[in-house]
C-alpha atoms as a PDB file:
ATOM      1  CA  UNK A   1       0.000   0.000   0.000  1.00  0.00           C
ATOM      2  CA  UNK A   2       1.862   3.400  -1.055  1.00  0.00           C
ATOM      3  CA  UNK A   3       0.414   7.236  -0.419  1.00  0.00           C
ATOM      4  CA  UNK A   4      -0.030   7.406  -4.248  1.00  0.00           C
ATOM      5  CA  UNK A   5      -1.643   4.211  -5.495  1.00  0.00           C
ATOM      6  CA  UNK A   6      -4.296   5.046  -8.317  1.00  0.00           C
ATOM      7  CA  UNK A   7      -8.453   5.211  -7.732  1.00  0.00           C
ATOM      8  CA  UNK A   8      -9.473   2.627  -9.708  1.00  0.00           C
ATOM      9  CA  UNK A   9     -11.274   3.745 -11.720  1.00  0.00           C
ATOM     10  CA  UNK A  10     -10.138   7.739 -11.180  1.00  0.00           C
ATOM     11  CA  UNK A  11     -12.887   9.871 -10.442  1.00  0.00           C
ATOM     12  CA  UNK A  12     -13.932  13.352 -11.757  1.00  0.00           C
ATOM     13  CA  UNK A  13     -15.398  16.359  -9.558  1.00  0.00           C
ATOM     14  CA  UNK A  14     -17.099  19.674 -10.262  1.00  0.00           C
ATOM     15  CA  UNK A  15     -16.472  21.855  -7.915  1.00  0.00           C
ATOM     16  CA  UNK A  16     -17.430  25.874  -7.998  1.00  0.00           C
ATOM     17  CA  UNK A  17     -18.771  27.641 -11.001  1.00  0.00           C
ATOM     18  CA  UNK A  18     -20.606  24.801 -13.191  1.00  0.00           C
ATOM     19  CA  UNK A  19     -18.151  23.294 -16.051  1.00  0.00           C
ATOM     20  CA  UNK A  20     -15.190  23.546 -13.309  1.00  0.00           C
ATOM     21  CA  UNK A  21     -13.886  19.937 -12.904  1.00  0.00           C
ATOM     22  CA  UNK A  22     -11.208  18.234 -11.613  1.00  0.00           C
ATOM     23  CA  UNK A  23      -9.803  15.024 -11.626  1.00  0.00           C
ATOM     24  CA  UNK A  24      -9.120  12.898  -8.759  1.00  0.00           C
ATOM     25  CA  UNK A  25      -6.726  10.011  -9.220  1.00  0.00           C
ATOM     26  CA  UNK A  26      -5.170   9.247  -5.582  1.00  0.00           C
ATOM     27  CA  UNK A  27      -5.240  10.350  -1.965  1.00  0.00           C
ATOM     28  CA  UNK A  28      -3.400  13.081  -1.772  1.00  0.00           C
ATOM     29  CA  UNK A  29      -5.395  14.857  -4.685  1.00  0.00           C
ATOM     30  CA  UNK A  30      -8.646  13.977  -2.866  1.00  0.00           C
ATOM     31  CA  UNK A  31      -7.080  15.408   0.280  1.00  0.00           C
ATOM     32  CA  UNK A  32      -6.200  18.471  -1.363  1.00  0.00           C
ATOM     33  CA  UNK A  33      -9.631  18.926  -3.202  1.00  0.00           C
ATOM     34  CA  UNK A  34     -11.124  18.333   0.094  1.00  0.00           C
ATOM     35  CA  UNK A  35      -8.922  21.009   2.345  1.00  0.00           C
ATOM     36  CA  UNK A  36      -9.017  23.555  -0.269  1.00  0.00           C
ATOM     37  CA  UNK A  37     -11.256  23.668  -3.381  1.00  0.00           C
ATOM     38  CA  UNK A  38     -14.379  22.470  -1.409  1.00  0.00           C
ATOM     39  CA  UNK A  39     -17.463  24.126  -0.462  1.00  0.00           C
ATOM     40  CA  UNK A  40     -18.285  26.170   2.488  1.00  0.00           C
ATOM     41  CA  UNK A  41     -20.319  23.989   3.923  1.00  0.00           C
ATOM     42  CA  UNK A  42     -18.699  21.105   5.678  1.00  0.00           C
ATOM     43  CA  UNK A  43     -20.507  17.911   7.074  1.00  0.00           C
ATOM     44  CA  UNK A  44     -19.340  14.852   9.139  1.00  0.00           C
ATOM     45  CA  UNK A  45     -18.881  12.639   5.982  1.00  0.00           C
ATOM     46  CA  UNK A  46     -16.474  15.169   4.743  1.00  0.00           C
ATOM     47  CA  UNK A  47     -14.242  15.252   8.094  1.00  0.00           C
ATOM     48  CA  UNK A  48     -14.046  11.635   7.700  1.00  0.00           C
ATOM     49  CA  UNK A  49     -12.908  11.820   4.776  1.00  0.00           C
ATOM     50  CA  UNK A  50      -9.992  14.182   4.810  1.00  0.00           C
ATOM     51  CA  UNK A  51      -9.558  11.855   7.853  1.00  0.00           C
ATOM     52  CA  UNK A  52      -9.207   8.907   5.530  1.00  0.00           C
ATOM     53  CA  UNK A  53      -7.498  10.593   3.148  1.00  0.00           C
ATOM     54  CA  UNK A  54      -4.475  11.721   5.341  1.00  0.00           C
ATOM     55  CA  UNK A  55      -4.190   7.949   6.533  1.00  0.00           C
ATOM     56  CA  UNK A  56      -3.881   6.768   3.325  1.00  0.00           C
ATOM     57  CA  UNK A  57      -1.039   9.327   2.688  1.00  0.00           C
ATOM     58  CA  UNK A  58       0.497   8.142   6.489  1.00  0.00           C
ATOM     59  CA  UNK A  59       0.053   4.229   5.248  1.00  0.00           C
ATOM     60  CA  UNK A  60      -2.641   3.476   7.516  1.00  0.00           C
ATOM     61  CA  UNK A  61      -5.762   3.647   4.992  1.00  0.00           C
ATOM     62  CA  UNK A  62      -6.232   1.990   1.847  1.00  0.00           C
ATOM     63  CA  UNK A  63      -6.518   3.848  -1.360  1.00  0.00           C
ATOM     64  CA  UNK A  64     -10.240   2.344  -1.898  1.00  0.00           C
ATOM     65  CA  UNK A  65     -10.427   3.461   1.887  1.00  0.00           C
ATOM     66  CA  UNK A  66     -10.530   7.266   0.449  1.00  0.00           C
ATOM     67  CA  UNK A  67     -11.774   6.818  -2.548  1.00  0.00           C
ATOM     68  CA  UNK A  68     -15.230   5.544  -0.855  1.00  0.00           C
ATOM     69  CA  UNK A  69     -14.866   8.412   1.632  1.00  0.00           C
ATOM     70  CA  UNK A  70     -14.238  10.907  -0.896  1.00  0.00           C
ATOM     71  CA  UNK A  71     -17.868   9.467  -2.976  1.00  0.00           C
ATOM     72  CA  UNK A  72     -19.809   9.556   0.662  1.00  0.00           C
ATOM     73  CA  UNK A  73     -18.313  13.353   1.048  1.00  0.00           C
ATOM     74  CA  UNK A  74     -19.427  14.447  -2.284  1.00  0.00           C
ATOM     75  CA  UNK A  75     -22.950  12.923  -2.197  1.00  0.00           C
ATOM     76  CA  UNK A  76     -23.443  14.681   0.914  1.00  0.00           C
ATOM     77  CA  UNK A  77     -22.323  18.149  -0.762  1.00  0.00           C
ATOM     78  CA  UNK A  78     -24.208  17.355  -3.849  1.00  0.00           C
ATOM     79  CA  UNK A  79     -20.397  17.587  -5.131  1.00  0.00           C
ATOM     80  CA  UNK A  80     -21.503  16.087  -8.960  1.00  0.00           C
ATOM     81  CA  UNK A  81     -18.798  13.295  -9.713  1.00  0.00           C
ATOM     82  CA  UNK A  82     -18.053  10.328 -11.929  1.00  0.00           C
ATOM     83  CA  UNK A  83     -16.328   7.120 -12.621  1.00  0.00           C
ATOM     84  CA  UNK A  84     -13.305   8.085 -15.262  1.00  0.00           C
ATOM     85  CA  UNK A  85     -12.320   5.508 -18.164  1.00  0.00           C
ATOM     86  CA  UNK A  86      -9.485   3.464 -16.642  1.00  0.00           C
ATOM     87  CA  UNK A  87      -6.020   4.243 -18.304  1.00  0.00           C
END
């Protein structure tokens, strides 16, 4: 288990103004969509998962740890994502 092993499949997030997305293809980019590009309003599922997220990047967590946590976050923030083609 490393800090940078892939989403399978990678997921894509709009977050802001409508048509601004952003790809999400490991921990740490979930972490950092989470601590900074998120909006205002923050519930329990999103604490949990920047929670899982930085676990992941200590080796604790596995990468489908986050990657559920991150999906459970942005269903609760009406956060529109979706499953990327695999490379």
């Amino acid at each position: 288990m490393t800090a940078l092993e892939p989403f399978v499949p990678p997921l894509m997030v709009e977050l802001g103004r409508p048509g601004n997305f952003r790809r999400v293809t490991h921990a740490g980019e979930a972490a950092e969509c989470l601590m900074t590009a998120w909006p205002l309003e923050r519930g329990p599922r999103h604490r949990e998962a920047v929670g899982t997220c930085l676990k992941v990047l200590d080796g604790r967590r596995s990468a489908e740890d986050a990657r559920r946590a991150f999906l459970e976050a942005c269903r609760e923030a009406n956060v529109p994502v979706s499953e990327l083609p695999e490379p």
